[in-house]
N, C-alpha and C. Protein backbone atom coordinates (compact mmCIF):
# COMPACT_ATOMS: atom_id res chain seq x y z
N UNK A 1 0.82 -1.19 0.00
CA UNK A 1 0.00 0.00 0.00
C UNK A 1 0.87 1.26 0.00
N UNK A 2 1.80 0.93 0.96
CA UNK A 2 2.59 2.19 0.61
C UNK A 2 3.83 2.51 0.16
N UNK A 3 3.59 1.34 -0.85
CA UNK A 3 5.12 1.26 -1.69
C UNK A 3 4.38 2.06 -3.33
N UNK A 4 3.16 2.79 -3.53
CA UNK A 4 2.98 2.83 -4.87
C UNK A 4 3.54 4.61 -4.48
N UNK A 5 4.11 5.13 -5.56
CA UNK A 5 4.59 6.31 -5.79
C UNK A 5 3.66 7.59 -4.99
N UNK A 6 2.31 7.36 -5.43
CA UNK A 6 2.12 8.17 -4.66
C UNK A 6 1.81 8.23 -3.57
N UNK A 7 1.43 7.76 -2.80
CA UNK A 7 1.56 7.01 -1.74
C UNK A 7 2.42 7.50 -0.76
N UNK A 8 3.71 7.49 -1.28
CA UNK A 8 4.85 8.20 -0.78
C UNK A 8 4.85 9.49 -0.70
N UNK A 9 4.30 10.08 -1.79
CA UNK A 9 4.32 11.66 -1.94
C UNK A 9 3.31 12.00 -0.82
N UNK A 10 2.25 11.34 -0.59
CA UNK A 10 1.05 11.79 0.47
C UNK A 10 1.91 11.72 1.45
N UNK A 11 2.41 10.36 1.53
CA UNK A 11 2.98 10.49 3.21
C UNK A 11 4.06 11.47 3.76
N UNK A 12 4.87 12.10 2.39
CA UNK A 12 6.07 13.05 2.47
C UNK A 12 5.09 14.50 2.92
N UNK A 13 4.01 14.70 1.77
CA UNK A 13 3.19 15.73 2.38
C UNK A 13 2.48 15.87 3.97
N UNK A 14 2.06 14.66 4.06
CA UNK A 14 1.59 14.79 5.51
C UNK A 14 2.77 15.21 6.82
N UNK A 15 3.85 14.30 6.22
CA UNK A 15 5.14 15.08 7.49
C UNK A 15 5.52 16.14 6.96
N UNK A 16 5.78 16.29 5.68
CA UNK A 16 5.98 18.16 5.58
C UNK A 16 5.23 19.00 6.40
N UNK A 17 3.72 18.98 6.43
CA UNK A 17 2.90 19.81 7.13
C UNK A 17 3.74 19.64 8.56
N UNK A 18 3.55 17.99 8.95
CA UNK A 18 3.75 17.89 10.52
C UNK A 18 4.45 18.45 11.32
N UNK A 19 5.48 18.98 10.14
CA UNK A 19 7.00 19.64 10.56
C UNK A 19 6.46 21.04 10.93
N UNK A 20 5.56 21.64 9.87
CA UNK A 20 5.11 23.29 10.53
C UNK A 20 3.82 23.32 11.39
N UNK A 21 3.26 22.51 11.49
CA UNK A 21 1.92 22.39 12.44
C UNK A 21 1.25 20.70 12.48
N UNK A 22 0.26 21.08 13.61
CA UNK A 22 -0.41 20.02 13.78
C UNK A 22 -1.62 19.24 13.22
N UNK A 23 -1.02 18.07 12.55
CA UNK A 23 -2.10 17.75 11.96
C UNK A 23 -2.89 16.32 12.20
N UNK A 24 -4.00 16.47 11.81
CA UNK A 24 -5.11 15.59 11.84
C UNK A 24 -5.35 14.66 11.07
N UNK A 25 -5.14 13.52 11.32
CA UNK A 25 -6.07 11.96 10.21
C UNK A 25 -7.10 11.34 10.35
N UNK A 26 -7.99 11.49 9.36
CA UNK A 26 -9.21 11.32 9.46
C UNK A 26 -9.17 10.03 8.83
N UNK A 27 -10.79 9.10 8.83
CA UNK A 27 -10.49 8.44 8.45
C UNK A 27 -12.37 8.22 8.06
N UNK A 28 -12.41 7.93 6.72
CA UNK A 28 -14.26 7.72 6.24
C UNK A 28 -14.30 6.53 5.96
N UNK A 29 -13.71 5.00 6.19
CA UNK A 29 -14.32 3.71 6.39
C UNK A 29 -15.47 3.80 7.28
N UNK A 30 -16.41 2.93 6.37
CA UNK A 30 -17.41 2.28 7.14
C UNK A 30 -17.45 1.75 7.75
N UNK A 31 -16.17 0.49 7.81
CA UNK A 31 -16.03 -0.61 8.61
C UNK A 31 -14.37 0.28 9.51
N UNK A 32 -14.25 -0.30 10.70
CA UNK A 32 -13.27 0.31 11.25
C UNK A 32 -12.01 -1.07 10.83
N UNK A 33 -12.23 -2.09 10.79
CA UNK A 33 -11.61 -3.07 10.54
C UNK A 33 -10.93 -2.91 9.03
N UNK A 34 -10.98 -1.84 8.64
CA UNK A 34 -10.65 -1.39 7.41
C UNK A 34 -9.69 -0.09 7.48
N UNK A 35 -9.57 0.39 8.69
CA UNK A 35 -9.09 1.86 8.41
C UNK A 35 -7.69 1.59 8.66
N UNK A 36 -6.42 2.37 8.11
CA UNK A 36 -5.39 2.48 8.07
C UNK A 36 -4.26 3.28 8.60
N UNK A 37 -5.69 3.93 9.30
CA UNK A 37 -4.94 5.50 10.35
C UNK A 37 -3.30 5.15 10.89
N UNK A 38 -3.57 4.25 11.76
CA UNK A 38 -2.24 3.78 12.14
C UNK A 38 -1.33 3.54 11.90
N UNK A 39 -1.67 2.83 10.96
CA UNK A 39 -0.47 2.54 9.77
C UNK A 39 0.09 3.61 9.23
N UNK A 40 -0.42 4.53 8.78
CA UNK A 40 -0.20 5.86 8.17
C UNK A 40 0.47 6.59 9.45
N UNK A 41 -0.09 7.24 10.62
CA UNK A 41 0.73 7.70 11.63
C UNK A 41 2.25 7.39 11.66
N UNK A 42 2.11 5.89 11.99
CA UNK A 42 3.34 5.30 12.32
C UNK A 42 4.38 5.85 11.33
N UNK A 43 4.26 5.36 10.05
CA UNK A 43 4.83 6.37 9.22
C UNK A 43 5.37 7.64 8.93
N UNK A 44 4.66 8.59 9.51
CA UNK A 44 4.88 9.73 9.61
C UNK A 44 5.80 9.98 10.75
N UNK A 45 5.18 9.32 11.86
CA UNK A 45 6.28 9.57 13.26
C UNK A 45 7.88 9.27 12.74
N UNK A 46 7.65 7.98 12.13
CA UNK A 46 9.01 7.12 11.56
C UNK A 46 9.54 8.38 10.93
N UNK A 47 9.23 8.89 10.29
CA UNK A 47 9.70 9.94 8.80
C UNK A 47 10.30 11.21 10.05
N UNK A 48 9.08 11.77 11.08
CA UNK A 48 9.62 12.82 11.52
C UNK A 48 10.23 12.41 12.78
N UNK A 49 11.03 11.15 13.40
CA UNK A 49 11.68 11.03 14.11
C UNK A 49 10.52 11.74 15.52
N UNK A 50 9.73 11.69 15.43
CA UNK A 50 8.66 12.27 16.87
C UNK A 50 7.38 11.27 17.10
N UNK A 51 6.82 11.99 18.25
CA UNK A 51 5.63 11.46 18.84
C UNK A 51 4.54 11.92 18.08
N UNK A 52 3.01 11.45 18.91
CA UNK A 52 1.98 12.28 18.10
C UNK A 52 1.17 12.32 19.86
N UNK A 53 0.07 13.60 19.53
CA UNK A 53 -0.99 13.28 20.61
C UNK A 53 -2.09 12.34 20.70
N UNK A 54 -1.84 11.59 21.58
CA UNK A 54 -2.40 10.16 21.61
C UNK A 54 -3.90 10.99 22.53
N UNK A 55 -4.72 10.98 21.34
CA UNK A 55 -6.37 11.32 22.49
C UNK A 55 -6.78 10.28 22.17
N UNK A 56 -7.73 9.99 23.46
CA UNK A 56 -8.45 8.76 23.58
C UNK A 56 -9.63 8.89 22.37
N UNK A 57 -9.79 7.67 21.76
CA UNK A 57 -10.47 7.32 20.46
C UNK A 57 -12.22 7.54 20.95
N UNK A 58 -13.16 7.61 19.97
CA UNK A 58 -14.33 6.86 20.18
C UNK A 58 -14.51 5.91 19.64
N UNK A 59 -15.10 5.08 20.20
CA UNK A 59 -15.39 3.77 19.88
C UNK A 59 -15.53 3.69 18.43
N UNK A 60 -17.18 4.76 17.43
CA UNK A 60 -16.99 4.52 16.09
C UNK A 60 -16.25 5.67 15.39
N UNK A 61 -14.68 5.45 15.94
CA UNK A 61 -13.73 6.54 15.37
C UNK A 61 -14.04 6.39 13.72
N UNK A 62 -14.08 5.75 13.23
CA UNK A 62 -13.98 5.17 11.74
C UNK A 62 -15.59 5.65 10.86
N UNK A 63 -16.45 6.22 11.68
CA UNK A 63 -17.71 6.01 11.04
C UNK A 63 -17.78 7.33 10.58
């Protein structure tokens, strides 16, 4: 998933921002067993060598 070209460019954009402000991942699966938020975070942390603010989820975070 996140080996296709662009892919990469999203995730370079999302830590570019991260680097000048704080940002937000949303996520519009229906099913939560589907969403990729995490995966994507992790990524970004990896890229900017940092943490993120961990707020407690709602249950239908995904809906």
């Amino acid at each position: 998933m996140l080996a296709q070209p662009q892919a990469r460019q999203a995730l370079e954009d999302v830590a570019a921002a991260g680097r000048q402000e704080r940002v937000a991942v949303l996520c519009f699966e229906a099913d939560e067993d589907h969403c990729h938020r995490q995966v994507l975070i992790e990524e970004v942390q990896r890229r900017l060598g940092a943490g993120t603010d961990h707020r407690p989820q709602r249950q239908d975070s995904c809906r």
